[in-house]
C-alpha atoms as a PDB file:
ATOM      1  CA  UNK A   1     114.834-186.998  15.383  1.00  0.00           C
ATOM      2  CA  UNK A   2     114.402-187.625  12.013  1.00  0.00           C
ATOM      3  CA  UNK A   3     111.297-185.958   9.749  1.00  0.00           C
ATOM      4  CA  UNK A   4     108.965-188.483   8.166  1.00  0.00           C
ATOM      5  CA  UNK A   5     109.030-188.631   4.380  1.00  0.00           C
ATOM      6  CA  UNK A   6     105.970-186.873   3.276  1.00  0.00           C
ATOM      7  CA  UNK A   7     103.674-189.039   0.647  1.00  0.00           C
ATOM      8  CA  UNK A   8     100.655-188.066  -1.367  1.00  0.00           C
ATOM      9  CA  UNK A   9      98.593-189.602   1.046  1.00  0.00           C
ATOM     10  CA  UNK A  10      99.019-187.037   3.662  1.00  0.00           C
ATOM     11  CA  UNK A  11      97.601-184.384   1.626  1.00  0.00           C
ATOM     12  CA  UNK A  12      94.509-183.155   3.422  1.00  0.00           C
ATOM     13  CA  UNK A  13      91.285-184.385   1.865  1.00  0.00           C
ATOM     14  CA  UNK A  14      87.819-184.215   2.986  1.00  0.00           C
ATOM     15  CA  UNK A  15      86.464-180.994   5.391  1.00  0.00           C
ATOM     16  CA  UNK A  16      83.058-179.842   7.184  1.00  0.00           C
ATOM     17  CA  UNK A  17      82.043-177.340   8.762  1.00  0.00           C
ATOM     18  CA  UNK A  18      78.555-176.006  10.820  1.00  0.00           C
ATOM     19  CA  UNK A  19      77.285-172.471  10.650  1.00  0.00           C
ATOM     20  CA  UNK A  20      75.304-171.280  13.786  1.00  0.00           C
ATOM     21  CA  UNK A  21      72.835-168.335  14.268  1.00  0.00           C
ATOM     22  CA  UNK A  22      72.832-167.160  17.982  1.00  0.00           C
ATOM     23  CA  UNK A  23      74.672-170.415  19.263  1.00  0.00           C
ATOM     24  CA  UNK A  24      72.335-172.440  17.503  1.00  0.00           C
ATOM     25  CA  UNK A  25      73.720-174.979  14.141  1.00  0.00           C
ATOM     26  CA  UNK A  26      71.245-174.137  11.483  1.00  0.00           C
ATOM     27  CA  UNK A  27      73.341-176.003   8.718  1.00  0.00           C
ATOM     28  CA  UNK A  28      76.292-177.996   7.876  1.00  0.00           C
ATOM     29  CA  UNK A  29      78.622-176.870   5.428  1.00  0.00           C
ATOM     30  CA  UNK A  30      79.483-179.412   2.468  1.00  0.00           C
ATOM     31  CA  UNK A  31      82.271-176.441   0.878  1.00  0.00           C
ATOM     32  CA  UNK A  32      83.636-173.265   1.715  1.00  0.00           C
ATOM     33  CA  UNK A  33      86.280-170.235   0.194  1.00  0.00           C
ATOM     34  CA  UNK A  34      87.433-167.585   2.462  1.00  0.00           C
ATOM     35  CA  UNK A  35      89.820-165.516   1.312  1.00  0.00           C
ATOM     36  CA  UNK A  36      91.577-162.000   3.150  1.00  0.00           C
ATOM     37  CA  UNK A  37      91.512-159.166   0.883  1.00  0.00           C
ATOM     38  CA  UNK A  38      95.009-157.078   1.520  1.00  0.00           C
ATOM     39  CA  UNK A  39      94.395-153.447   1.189  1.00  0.00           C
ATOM     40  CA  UNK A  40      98.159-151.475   0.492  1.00  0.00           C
ATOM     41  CA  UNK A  41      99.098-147.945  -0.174  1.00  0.00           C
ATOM     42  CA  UNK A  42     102.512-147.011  -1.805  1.00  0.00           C
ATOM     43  CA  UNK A  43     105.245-145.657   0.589  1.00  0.00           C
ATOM     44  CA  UNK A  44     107.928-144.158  -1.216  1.00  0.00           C
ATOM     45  CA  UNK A  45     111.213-145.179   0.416  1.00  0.00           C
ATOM     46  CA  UNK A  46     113.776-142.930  -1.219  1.00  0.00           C
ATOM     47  CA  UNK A  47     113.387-143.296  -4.743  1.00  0.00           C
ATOM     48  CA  UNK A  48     111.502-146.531  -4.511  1.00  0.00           C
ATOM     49  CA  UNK A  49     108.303-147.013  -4.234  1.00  0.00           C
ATOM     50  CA  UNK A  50     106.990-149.661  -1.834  1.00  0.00           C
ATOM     51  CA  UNK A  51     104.241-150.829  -0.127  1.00  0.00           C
ATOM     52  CA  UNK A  52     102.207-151.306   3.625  1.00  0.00           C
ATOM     53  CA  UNK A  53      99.666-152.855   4.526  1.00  0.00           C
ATOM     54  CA  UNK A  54      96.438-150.430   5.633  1.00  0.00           C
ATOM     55  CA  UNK A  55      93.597-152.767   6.053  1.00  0.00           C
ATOM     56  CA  UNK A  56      92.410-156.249   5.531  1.00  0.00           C
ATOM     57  CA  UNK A  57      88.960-157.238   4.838  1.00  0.00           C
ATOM     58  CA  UNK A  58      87.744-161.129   4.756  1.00  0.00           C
ATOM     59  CA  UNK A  59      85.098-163.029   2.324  1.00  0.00           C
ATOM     60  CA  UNK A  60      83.760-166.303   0.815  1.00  0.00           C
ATOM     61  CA  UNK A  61      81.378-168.616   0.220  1.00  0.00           C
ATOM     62  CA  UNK A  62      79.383-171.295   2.198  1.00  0.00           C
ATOM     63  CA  UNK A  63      77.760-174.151   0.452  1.00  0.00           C
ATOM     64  CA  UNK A  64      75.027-176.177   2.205  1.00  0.00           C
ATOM     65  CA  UNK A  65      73.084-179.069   1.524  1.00  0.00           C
ATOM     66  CA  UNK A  66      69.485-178.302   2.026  1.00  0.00           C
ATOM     67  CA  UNK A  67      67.533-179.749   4.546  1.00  0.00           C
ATOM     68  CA  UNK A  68      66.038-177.551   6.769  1.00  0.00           C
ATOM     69  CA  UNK A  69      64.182-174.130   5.754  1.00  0.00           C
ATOM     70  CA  UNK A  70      66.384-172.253   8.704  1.00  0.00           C
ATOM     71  CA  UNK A  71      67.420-169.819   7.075  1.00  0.00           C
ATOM     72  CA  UNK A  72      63.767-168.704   6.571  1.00  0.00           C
ATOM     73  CA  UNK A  73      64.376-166.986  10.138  1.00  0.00           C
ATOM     74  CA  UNK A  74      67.490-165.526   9.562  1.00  0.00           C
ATOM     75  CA  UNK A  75      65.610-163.806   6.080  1.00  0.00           C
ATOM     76  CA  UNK A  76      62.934-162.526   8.128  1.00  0.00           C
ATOM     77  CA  UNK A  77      65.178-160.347  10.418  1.00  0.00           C
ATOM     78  CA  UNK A  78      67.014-159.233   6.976  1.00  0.00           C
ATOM     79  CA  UNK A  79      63.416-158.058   6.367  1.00  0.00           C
ATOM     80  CA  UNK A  80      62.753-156.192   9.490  1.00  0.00           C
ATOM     81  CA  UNK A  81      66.502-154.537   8.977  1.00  0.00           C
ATOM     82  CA  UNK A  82      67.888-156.630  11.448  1.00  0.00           C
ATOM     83  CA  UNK A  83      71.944-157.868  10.534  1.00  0.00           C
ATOM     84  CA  UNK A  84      71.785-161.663  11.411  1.00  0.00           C
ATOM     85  CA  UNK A  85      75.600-162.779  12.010  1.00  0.00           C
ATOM     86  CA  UNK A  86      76.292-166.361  12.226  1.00  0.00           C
ATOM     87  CA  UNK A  87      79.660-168.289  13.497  1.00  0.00           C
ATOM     88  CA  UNK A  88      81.802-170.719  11.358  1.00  0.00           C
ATOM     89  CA  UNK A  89      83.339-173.728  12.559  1.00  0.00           C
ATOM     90  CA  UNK A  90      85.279-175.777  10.007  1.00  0.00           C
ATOM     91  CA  UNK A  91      87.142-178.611  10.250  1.00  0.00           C
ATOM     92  CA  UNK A  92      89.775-180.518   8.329  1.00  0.00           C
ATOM     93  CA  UNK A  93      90.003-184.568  10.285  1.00  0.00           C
ATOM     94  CA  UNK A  94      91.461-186.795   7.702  1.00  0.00           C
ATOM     95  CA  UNK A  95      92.511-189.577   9.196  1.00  0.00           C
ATOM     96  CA  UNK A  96      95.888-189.988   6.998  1.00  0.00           C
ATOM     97  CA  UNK A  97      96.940-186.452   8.108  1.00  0.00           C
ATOM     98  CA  UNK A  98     100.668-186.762   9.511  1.00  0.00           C
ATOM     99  CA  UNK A  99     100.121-187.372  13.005  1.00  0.00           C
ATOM    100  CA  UNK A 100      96.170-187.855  12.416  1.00  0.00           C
ATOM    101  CA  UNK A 101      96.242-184.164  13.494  1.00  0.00           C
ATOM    102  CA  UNK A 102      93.525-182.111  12.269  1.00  0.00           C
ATOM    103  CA  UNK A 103      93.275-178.449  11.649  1.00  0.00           C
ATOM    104  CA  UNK A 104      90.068-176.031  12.908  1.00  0.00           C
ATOM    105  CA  UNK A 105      89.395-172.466  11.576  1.00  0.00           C
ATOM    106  CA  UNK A 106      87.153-170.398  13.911  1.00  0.00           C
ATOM    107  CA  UNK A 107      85.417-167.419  11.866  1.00  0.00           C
ATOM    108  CA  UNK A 108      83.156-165.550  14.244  1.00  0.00           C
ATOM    109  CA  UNK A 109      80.049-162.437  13.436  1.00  0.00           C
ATOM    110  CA  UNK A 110      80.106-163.119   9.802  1.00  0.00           C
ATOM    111  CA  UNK A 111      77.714-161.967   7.848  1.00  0.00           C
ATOM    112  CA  UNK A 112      75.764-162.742   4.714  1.00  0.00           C
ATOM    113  CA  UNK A 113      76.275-160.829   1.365  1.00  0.00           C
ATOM    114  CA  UNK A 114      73.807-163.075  -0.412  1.00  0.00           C
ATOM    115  CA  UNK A 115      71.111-164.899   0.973  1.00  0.00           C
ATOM    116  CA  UNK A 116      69.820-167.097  -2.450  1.00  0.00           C
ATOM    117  CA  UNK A 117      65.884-168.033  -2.097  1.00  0.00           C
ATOM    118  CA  UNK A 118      65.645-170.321  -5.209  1.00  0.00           C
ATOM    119  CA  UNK A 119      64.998-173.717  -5.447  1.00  0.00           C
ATOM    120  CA  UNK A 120      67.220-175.549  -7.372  1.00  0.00           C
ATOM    121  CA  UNK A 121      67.419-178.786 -10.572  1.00  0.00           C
ATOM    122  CA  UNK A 122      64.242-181.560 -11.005  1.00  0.00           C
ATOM    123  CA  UNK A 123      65.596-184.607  -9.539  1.00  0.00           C
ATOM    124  CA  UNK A 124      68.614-183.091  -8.341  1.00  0.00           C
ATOM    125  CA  UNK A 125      70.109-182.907  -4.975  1.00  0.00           C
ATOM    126  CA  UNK A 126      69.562-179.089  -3.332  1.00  0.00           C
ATOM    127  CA  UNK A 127      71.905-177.158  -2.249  1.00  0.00           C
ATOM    128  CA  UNK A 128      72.184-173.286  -1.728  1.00  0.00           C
ATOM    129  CA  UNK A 129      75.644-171.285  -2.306  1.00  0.00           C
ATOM    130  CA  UNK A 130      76.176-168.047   0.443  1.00  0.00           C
ATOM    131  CA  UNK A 131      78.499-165.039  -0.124  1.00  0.00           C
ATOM    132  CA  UNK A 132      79.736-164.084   3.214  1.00  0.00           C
ATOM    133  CA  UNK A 133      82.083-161.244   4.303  1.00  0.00           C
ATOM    134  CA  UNK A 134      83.725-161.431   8.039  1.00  0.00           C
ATOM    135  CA  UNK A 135      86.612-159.962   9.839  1.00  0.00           C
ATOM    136  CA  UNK A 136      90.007-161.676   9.793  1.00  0.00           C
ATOM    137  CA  UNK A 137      91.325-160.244  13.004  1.00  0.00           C
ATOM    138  CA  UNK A 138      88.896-162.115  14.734  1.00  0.00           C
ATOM    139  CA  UNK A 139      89.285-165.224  13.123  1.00  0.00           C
ATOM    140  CA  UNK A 140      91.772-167.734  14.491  1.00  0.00           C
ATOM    141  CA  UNK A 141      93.310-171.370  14.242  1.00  0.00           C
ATOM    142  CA  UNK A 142      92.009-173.450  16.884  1.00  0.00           C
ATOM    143  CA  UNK A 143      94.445-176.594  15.815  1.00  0.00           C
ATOM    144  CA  UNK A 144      97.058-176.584  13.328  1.00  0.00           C
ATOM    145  CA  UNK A 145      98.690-179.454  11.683  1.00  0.00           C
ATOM    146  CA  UNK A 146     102.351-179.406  12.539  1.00  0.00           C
END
């Protein structure tokens, strides 16, 4: 069977995502980074030095469009010293994907690093930008684009 020739138009554009507090969607996300941090100590290997891997250690940001004050609740447990941890869903459907597959990233119990109260540009859309840490060996790839 013969591969398809890939094009520009099958590079993945477009992606969304919903964030939920205790199974509940309390915003959708309009961008997101998540990056794994690789933690490594030096081995030496006879006279070389090289390297393992002791820990990794996930975090990013979530960008919303505000509409709802939601978060207010998840601020006031902050307050009372409670650690609110919310699930992330994102998805990447674009329709010219090869296949029209799509590609889902699960990230569960994350938590917030920032939680921004300001308000935002006269006349300007409002949005609010989270920092977000989370643990990759939980996170997994519901659907992968093959």
């Amino acid at each position: 069977m013969a591969q398809e020739k890939v094009t520009g138009l099958r590079v993945i554009s477009g992606a969304y995502g919903t964030l939920r507090v205790d199974n509940q969607d309390i915003a959708e996300v309009t961008a997101v980074t998540a990056d794994v941090e690789i933690t490594r100590e030096d081995v030496q290997w006879g006279l070389g030095v090289d390297s393992k891997i002791t820990a990794v250690k996930g975090s990013g940001t979530i960008t919303v469009d505000k509409v709802y004050s939601r978060f207010n609740d998840v601020y006031e447990e902050l307050l009372k010293g409670k650690d609110k941890r919310f699930d992330l869903y994102l998805k990447n459907a674009d329709p010219d994907a090869v296949n029209g597959q799509i590609e889902t990233i699960n990230i569960p119990a994350a938590w917030l690093n920032k939680l921004p109260l300001g308000f935002g540009e006269k006349a300007s859309k409002q949005t609010r930008e989270y920092d977000f840490g989370f643990n990759p060996m939980e996170t997994s790839f519901a659907d992968k684009i093959k």
